[in-house]
Protein backbone atom coordinates (compact mmCIF):
# COMPACT_ATOMS: atom_id res chain seq x y z
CA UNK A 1 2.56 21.57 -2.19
CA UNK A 2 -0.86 22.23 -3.48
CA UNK A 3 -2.26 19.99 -5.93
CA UNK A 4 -2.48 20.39 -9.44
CA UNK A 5 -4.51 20.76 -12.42
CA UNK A 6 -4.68 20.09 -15.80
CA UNK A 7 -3.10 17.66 -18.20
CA UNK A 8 0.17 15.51 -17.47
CA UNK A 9 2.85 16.57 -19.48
CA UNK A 10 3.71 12.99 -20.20
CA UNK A 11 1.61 9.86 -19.91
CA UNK A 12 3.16 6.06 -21.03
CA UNK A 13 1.57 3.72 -23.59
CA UNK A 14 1.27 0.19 -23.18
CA UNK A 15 1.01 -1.97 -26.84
CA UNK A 16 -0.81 -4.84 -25.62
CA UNK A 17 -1.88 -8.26 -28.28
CA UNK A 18 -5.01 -8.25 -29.26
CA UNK A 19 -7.70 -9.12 -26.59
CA UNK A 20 -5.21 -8.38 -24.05
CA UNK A 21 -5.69 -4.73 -23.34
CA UNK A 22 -8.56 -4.31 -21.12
CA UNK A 23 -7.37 -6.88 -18.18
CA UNK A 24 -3.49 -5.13 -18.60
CA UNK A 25 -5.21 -1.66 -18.29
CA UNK A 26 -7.29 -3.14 -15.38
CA UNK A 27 -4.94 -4.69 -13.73
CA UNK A 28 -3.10 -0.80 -13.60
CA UNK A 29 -5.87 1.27 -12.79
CA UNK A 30 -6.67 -1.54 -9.48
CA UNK A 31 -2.22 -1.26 -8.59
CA UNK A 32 -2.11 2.50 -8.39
CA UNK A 33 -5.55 3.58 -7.21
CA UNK A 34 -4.72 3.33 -4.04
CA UNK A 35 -1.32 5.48 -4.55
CA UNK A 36 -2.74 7.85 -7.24
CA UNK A 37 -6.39 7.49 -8.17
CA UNK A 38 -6.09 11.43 -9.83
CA UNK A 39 -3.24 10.35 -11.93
CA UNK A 40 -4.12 8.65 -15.32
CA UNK A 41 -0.57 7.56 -16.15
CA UNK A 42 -0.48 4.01 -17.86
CA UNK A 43 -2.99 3.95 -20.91
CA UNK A 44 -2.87 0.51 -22.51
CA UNK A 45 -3.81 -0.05 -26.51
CA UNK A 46 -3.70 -3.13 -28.50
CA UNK A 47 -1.77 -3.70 -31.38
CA UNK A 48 -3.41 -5.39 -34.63
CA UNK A 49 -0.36 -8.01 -34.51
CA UNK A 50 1.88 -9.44 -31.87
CA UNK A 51 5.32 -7.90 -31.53
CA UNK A 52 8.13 -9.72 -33.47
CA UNK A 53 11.00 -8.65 -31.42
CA UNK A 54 14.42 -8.64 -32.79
CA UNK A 55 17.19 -9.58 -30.97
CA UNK A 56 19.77 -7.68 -31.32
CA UNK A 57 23.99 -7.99 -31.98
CA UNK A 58 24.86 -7.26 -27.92
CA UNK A 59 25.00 -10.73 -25.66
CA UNK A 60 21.68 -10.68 -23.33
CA UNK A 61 24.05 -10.28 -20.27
CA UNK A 62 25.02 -7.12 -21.53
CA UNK A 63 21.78 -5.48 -22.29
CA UNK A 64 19.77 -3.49 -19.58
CA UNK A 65 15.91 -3.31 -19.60
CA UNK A 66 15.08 0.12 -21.38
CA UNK A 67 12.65 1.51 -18.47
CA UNK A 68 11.58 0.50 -14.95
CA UNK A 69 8.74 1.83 -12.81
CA UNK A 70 9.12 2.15 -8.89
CA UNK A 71 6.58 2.70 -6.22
CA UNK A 72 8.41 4.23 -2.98
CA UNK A 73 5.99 3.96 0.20
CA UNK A 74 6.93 5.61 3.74
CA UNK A 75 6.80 3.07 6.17
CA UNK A 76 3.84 5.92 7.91
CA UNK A 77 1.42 4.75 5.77
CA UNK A 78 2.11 0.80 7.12
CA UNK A 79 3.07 -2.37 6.36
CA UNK A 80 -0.47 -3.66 5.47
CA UNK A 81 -0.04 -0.81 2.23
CA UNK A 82 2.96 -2.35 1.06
CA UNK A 83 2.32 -6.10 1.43
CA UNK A 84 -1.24 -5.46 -0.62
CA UNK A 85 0.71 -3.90 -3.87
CA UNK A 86 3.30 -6.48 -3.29
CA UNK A 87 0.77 -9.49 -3.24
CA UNK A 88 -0.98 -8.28 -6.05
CA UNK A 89 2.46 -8.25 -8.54
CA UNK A 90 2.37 -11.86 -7.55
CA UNK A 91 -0.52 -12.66 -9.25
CA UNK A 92 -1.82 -12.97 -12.88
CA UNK A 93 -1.06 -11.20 -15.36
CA UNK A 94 2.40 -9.94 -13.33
CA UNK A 95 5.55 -11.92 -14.03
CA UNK A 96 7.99 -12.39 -12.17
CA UNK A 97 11.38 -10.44 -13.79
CA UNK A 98 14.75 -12.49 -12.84
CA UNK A 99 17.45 -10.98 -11.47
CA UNK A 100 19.75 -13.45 -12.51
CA UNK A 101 21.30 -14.39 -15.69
CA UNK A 102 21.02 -18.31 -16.63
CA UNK A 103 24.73 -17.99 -15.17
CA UNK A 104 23.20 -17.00 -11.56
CA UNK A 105 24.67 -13.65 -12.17
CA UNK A 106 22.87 -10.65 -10.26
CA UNK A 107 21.94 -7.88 -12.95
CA UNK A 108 23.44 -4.69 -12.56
CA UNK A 109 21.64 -2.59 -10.04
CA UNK A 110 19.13 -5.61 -9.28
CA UNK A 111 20.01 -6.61 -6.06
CA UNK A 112 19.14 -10.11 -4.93
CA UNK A 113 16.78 -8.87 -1.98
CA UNK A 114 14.87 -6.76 -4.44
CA UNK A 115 12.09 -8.12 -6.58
CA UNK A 116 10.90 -7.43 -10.05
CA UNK A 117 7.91 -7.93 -11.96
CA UNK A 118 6.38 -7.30 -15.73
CA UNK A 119 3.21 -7.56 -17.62
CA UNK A 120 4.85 -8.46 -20.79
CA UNK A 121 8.70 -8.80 -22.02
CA UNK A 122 8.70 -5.76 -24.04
CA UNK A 123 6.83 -3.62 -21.00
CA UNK A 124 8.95 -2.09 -18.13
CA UNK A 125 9.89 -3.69 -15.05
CA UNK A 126 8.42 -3.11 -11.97
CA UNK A 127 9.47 -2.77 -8.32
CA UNK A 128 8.01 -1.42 -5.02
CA UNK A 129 10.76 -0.02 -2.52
CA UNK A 130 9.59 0.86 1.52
CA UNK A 131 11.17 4.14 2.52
CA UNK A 132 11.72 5.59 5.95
CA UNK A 133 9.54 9.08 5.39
CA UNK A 134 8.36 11.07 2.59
CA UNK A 135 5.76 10.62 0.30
CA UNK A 136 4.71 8.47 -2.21
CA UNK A 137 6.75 8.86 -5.09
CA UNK A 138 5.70 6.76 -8.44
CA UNK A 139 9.49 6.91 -10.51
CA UNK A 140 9.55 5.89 -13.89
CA UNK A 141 13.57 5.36 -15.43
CA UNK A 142 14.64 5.39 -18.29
CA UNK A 143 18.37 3.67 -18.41
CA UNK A 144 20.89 5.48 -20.48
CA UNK A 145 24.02 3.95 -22.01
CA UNK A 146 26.98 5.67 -20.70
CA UNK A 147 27.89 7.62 -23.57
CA UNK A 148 24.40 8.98 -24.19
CA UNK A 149 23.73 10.18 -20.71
CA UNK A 150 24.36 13.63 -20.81
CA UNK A 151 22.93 14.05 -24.33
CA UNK A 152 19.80 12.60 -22.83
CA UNK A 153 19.12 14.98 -20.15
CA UNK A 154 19.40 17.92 -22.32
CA UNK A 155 17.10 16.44 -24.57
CA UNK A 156 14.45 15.71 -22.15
CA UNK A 157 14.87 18.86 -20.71
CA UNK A 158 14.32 20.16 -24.22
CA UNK A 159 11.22 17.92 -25.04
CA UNK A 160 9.84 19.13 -21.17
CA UNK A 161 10.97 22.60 -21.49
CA UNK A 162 12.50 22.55 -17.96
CA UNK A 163 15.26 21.77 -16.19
CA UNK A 164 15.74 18.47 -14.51
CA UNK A 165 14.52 18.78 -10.55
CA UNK A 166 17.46 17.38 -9.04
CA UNK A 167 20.41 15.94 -10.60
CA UNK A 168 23.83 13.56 -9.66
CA UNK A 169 27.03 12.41 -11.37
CA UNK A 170 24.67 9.33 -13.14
CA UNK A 171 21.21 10.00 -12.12
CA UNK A 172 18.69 12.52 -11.93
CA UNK A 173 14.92 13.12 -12.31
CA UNK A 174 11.69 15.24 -13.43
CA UNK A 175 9.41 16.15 -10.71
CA UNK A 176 6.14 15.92 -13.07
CA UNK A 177 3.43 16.21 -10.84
CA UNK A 178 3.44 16.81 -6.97
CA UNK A 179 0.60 17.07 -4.33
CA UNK A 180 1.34 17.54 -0.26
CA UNK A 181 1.71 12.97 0.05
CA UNK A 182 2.23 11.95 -3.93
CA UNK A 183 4.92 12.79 -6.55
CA UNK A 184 5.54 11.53 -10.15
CA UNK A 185 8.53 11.59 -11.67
CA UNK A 186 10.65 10.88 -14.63
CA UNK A 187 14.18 10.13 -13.80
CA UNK A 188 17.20 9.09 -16.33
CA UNK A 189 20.45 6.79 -15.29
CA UNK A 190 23.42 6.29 -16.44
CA UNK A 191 24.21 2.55 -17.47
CA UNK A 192 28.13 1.33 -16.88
CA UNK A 193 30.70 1.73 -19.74
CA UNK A 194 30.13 -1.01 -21.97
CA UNK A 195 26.04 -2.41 -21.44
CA UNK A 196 23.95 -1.10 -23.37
CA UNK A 197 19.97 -0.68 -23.24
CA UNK A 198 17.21 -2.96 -24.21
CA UNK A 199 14.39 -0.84 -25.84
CA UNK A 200 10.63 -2.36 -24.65
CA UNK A 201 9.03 -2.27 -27.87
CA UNK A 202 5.37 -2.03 -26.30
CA UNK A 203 6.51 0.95 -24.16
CA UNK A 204 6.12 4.42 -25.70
CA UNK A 205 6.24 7.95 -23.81
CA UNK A 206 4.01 10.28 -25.09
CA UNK A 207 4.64 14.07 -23.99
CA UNK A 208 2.48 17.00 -24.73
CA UNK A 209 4.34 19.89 -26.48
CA UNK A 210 3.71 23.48 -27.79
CA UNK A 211 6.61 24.57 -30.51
CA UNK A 212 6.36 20.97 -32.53
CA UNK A 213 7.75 22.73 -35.42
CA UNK A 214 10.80 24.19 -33.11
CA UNK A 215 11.62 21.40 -32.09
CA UNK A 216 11.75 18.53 -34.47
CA UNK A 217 15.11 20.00 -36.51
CA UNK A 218 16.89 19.54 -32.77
CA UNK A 219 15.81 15.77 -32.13
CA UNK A 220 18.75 13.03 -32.62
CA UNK A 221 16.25 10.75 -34.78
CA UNK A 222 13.70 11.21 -37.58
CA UNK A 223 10.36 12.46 -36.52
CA UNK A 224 7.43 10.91 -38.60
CA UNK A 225 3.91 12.51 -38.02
CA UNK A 226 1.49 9.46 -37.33
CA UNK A 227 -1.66 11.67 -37.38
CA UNK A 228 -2.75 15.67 -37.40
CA UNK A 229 -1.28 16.17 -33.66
CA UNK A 230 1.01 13.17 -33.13
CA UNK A 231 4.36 12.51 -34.25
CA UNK A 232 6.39 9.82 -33.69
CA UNK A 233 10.45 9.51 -32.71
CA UNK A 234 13.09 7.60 -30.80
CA UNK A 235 16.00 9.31 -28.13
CA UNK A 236 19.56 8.19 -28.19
CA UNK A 237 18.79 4.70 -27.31
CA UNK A 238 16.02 3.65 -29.11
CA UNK A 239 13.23 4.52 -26.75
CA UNK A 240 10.13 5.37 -28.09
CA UNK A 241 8.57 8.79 -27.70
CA UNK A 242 5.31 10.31 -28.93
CA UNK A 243 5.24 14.01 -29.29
CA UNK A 244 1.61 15.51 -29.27
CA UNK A 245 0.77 18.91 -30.24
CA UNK A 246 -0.97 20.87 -27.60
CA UNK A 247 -2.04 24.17 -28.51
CA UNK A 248 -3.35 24.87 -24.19
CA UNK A 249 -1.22 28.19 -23.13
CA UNK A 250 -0.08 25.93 -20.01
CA UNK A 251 0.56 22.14 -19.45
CA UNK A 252 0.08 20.76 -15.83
CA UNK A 253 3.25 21.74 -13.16
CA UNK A 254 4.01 19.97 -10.86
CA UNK A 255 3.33 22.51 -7.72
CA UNK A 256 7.16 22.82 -7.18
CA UNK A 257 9.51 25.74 -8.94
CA UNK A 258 10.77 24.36 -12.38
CA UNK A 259 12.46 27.04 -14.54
CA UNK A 260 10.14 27.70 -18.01
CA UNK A 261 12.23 27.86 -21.15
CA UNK A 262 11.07 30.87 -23.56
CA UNK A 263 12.53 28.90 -26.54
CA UNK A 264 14.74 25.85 -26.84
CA UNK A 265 17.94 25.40 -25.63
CA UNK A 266 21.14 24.85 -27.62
CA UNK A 267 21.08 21.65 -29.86
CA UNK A 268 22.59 18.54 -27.52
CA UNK A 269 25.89 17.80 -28.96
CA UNK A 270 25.40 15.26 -31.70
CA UNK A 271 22.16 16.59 -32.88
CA UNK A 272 21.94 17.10 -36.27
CA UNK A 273 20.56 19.94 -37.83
């Protein structure tokens, strides 16, 4: 796999307080420099105001943290790799995310060997996960509820215009960017029947698109232009997205096949019109 050029087609925001901004942002660039020093994922802003979050009707128990990030490192590259990122999510600003509820039940999918950690409440969780071979993989998830799986994946194949890289009964993932030892992705699961996701207000995706004006009738939510080139939506469970206008005649591949839609797909069912 050769490695690529040119813009990611999607990069995540980070809303942090006011005076915050520069340590979170410097605390990311120092975690993945050593993974993927070409890759400007994370890009952390500050917000005029703290966030009020709202908590909503469903029981804490039941809810499901919106998005996770996941570092995957062959055991190849050594212990010594894996221990440094982990020692450094024990420090300052990380916090540690429980796995537990106040019950001492395990989260779904949090297993109590596996630890968690955050830079703020409303930012996604992170984990770090030794593999036996491969290469580096950097995974951010976004957690569907059950009924809003499938309806998901057509939409971010719509918003990416291409298909999904590989895909399972509740899982599958975007290969985004891909060089012979490093791949990004953007994978979506599928939440049990019944638990439903928790949003992270101060986490936005923003992806670079061509046809704006295609594609705004198809999305599930209103889409509110925020400036000249940026406009501003939600998917079926309340993430936040960013669309951006870019007028390039090609966005950054990934080095792998991915099959290039000439206009948009059929409308996911529910979409209105």
């Amino acid at each position: 796999m050769d490695e690529t050029q040119g813009p990611l087609a999607m990069t995540v925001h980070l809303l942090a307080n006011s005076g915050h901004g520069s340590l979170l942002q410097r605390t990311l660039d120092q975690l993945l420099d050593c993974i993927c020093p070409e890759v400007r994922l994370f890009q952390v802003s500050e917000r005029a105001s703290p966030v009020k979050y709202c908590e909503k009707s469903h029981s804490k128990r039941s809810r499901f943290p919106g998005m996770s990030v996941l570092l995957f490192l062959p055991k190849s590259l050594g212990e010594d790799r894996l221990f440094r990122i982990l020692d450094s999510l024990q420090h300052s600003p990380w916090q540690y995310y429980p796995t537990q509820d106040t019950r001492g039940r395990l989260c779904p999918y949090l297993l109590a060997n596996q630890e968690f950690y955050s830079l703020d409440s409303q930012m996604p969780i992170w984990g770090v996960r030794q593999v036996h071979c491969g290469s580096e993989i950097l995974r951010v998830t976004l957690y569907c509820s059950f009924d809003n799986y499938e309806d998901a994946i057509r939409l971010y194949e719509m918003i990416l215009q291409r298909e999904v890289t590989l895909q399972k009964s509740n899982f599958c993932f975007f290969v985004l960017y891909a060089t012979n030892s490093f791949a990004l992705q953007l994978s979506l699961k599928q939440l049990p029947p019944g638990m439903s996701v928790d949003p992270k207000e101060s986490s936005v995706l923003q992806f670079k698109v061509r046809e704006i004006g295609q594609l705004v009738p198809l999305l599930p939510n209103p889409c509110i232009p925020i400036s000249s080139t940026r406009w501003q939506t939600q998917d079926y469970d309340g993430n936040k997205i960013l669309l951006q206008r870019w007028e390039s005649s090609s966005l950054a591949q990934t080095g792998v096949q991915w099959c290039h839609h000439s206009s948009l797909r059929s409308p996911p069912s529910g979409f209105k019109l």
